[in-house]
N, C-alpha and C. Protein backbone atom coordinates (compact mmCIF):
# COMPACT_ATOMS: atom_id res chain seq x y z
N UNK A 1 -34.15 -71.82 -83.49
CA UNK A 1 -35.43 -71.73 -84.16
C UNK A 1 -36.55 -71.34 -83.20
N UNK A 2 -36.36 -71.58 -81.99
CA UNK A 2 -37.26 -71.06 -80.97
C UNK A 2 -37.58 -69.60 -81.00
N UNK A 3 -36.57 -69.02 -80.72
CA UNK A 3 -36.60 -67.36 -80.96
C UNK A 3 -37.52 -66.87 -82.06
N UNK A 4 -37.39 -67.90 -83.54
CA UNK A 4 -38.01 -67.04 -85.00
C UNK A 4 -39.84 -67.89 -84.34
N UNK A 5 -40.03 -69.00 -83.90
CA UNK A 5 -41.16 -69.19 -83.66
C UNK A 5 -41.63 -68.17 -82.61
N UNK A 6 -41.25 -67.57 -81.52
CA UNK A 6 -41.95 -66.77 -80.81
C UNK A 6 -41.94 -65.68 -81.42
N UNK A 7 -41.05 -64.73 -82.11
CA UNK A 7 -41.74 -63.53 -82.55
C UNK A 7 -42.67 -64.27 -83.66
N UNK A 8 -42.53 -64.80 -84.26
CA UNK A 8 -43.92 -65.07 -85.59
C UNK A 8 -44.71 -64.97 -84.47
N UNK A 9 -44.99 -65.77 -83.24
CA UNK A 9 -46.46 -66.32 -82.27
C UNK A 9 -46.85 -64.71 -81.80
N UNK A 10 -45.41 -63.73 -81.19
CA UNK A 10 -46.39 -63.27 -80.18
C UNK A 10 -45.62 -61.33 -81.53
N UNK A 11 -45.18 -61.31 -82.12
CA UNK A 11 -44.57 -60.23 -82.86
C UNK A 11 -43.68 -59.64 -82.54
N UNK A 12 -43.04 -58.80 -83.33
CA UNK A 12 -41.07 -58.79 -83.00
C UNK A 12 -40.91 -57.62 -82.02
N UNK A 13 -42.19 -56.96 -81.83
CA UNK A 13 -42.24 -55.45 -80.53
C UNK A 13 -42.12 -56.20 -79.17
N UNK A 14 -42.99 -57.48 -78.90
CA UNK A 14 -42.83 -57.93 -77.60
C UNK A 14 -41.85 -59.23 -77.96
N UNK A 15 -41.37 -59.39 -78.23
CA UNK A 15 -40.43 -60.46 -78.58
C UNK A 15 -39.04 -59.55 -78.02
N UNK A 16 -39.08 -58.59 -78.37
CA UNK A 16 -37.36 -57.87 -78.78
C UNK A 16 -37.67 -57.08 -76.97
N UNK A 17 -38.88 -56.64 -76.54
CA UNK A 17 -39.43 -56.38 -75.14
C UNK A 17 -38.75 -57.02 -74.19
N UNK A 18 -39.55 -58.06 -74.63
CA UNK A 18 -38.47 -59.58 -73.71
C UNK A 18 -37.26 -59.66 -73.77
N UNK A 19 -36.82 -59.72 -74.60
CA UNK A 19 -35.16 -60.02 -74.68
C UNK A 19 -34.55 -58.60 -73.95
N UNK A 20 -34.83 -57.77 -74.28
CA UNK A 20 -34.50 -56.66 -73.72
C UNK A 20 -34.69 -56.49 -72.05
N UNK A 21 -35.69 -56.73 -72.08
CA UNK A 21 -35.98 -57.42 -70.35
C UNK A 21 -35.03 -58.23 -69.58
N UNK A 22 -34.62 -59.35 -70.72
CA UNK A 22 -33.70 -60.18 -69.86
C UNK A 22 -32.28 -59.58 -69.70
N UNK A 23 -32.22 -58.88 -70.50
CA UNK A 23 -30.72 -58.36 -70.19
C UNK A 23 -30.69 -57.35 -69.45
N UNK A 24 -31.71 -56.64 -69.00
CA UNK A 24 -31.75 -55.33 -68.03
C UNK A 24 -31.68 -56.61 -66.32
N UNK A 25 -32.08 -57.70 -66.44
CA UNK A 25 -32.43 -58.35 -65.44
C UNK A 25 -30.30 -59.02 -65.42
N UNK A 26 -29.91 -59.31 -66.52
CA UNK A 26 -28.88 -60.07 -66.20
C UNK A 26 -28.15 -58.65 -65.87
N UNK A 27 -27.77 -57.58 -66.19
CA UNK A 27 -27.35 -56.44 -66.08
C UNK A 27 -27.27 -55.92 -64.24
N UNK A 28 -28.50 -56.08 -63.87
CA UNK A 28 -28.50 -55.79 -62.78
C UNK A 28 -28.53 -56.96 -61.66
N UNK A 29 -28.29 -58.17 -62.18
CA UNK A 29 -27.77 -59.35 -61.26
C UNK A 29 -26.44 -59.16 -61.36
N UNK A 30 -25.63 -59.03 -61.96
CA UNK A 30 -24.38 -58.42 -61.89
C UNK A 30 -24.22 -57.07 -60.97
N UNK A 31 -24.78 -56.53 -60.99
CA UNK A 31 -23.94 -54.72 -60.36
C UNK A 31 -24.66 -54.93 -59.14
N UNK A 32 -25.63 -55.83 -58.64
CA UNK A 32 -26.17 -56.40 -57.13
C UNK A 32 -24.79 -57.75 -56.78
N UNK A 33 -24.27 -58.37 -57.38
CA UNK A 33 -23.37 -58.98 -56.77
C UNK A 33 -22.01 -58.50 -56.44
N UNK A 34 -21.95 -57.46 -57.24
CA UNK A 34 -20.78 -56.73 -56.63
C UNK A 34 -21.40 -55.91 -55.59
N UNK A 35 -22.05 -55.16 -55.67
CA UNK A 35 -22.57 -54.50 -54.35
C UNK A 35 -22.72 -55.49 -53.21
N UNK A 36 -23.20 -56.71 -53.27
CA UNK A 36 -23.13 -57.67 -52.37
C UNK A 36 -21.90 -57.76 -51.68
N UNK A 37 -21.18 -58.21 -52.66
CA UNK A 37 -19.83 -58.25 -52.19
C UNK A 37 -18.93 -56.96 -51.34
N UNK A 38 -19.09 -56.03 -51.62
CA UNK A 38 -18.87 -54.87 -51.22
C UNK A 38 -19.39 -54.62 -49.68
N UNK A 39 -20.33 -54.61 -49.69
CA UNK A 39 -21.16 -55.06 -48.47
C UNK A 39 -20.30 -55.79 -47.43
N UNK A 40 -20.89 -57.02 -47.72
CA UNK A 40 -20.33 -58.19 -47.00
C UNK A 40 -18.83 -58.09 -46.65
N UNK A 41 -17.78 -57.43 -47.57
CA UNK A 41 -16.22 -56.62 -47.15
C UNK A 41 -16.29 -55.65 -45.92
N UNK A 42 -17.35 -54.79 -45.86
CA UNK A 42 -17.60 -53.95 -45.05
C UNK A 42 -18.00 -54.55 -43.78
N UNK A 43 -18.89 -54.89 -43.71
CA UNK A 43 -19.34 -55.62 -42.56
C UNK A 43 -18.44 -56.16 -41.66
N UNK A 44 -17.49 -57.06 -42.94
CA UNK A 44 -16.17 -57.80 -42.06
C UNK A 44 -15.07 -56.46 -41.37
N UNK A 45 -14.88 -55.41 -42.35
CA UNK A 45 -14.27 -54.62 -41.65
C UNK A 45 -14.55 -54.04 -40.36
N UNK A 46 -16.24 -53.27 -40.25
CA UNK A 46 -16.64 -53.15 -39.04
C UNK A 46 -16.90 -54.23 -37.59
N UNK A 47 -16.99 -55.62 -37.94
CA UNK A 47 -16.78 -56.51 -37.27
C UNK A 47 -15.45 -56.17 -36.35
N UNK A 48 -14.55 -56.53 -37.59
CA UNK A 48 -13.40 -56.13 -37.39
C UNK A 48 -12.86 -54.97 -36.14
N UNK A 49 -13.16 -54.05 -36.43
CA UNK A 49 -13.02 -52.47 -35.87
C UNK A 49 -13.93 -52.84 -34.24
N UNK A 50 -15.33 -53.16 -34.24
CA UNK A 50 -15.31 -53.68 -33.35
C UNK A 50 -14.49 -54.42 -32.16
N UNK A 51 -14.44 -55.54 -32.91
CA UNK A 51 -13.35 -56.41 -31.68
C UNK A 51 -12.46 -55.31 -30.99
N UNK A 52 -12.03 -54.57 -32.14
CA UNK A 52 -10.63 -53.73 -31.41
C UNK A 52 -10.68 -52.74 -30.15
N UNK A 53 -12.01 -52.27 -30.33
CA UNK A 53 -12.75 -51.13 -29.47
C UNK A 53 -13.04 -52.21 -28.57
N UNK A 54 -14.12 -53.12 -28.29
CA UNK A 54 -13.82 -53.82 -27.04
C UNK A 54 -12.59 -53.99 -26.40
N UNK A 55 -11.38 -54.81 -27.27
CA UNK A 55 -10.23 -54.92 -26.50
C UNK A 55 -9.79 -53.77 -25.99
N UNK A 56 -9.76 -52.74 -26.31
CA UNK A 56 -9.14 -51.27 -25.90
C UNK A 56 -10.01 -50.79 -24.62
N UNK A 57 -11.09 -50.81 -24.48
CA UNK A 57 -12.15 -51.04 -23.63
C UNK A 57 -11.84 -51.54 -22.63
N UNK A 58 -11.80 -53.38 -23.11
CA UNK A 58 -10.99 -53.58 -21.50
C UNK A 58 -10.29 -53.55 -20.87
N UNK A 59 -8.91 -53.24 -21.79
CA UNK A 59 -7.38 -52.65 -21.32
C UNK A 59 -7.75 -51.56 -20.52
N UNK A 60 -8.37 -50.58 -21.09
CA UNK A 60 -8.79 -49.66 -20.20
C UNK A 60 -9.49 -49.56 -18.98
N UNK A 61 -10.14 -49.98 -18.59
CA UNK A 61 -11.08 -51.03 -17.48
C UNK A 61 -10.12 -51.33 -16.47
N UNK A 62 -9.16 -52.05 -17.61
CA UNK A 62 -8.08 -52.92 -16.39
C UNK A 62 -7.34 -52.23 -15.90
N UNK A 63 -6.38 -51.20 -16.74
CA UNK A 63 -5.44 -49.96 -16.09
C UNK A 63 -6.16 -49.30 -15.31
N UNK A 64 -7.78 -49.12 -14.99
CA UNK A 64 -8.13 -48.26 -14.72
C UNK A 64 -8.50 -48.67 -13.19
N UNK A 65 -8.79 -49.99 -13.08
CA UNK A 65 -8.57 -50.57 -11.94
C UNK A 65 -7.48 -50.73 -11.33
N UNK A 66 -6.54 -51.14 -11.83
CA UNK A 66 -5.28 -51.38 -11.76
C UNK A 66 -4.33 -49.70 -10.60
N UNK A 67 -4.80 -48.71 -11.06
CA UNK A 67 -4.49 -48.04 -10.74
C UNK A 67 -5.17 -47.71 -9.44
N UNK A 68 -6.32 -47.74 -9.57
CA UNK A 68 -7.38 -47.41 -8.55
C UNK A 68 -7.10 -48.29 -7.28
N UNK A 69 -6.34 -49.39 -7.27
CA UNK A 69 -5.77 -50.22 -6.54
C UNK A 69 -4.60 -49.85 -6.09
N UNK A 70 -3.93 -49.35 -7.32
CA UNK A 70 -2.12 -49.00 -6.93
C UNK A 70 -2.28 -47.66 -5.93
N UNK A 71 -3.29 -46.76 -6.12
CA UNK A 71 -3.33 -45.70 -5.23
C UNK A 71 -4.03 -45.69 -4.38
N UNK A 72 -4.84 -46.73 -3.89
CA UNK A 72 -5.68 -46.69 -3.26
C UNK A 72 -7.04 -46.32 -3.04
N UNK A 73 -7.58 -46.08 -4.05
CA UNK A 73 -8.63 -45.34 -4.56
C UNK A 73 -9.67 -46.52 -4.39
N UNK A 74 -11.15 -46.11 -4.16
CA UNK A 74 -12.15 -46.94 -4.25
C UNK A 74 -12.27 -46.80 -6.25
N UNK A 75 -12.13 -48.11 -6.69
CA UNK A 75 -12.65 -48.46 -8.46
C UNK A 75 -14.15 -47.57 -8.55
N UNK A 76 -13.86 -47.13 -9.57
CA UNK A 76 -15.48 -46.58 -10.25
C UNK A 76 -16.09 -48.24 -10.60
N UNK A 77 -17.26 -48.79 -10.07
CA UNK A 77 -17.99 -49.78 -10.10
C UNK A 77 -18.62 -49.53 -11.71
N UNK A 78 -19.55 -48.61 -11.38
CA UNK A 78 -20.45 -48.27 -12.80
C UNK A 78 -20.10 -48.43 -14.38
N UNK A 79 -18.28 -47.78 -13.71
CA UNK A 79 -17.31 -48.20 -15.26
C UNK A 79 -17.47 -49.72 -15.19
N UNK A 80 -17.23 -50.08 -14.69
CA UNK A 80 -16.78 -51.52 -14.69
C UNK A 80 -17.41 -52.68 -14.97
N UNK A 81 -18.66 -52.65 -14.40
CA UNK A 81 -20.34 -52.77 -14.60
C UNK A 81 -20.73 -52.60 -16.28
N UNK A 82 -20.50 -51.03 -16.80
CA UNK A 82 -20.96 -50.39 -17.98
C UNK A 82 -19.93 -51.23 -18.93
N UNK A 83 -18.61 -51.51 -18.73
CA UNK A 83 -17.48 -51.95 -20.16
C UNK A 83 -18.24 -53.65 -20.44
N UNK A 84 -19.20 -54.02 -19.60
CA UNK A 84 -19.59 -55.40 -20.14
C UNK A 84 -21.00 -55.45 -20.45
N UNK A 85 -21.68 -54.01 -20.56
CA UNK A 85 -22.87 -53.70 -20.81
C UNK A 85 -24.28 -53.82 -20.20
N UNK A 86 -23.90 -53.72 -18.71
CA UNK A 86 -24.49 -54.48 -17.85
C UNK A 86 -24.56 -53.53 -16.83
N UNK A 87 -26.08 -53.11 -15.75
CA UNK A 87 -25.64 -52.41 -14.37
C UNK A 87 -25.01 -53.35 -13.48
N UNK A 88 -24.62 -52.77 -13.15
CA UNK A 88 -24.27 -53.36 -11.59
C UNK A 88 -24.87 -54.07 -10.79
N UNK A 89 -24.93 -55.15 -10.52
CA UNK A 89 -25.88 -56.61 -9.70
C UNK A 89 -25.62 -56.73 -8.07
N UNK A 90 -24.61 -55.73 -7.69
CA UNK A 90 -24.32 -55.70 -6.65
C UNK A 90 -24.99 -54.88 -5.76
N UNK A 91 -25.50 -55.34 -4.28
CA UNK A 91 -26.22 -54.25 -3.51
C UNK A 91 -25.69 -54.13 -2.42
N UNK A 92 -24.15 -53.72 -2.33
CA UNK A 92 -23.59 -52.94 -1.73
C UNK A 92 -23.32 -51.37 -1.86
């Protein structure tokens, strides 16, 4: 009976306005929570993808020292320095 008292109060153009309103509002709280969700999947994937590129990073780092040792080679510092995002602190 609420509904027939507000259009009598305010008339059935802004009455039916409103209602129409609310469902464009519930409409698009829906297709924002899936997009949310969608999102938030992504994110975890690139998280994800991340980690992996670091680890590969430092494998690489390490063979790369590793070698630079096995042959005798002076290590590229700067790499080594750069794979932890950081210059070099050393003033040698």
């Amino acid at each position: 009976m609420d509904v027939l008292k507000l259009v009598s109060e305010v008339g059935f153009p802004i009455a039916g306005a409103i209602a129409a309103g609310y469902f464009v509002f519930l409409t698009l709280k829906f297709i924002l929570q899936g997009v949310t969700g969608g999102v938030n999947g992504l994110a975890g994937i690139i998280k994800a993808l991340d980690n992996r590129v670091q680890t590969m990073n430092n494998d690489l780092v390490k063979i790369d020292a590793l070698m630079s040792h096995v042959l005798g080679v002076k290590p590229n510092i700067e790499r080594i320095a750069a794979n932890e995002g950081k210059e070099d602190a050393r003033r040698d």
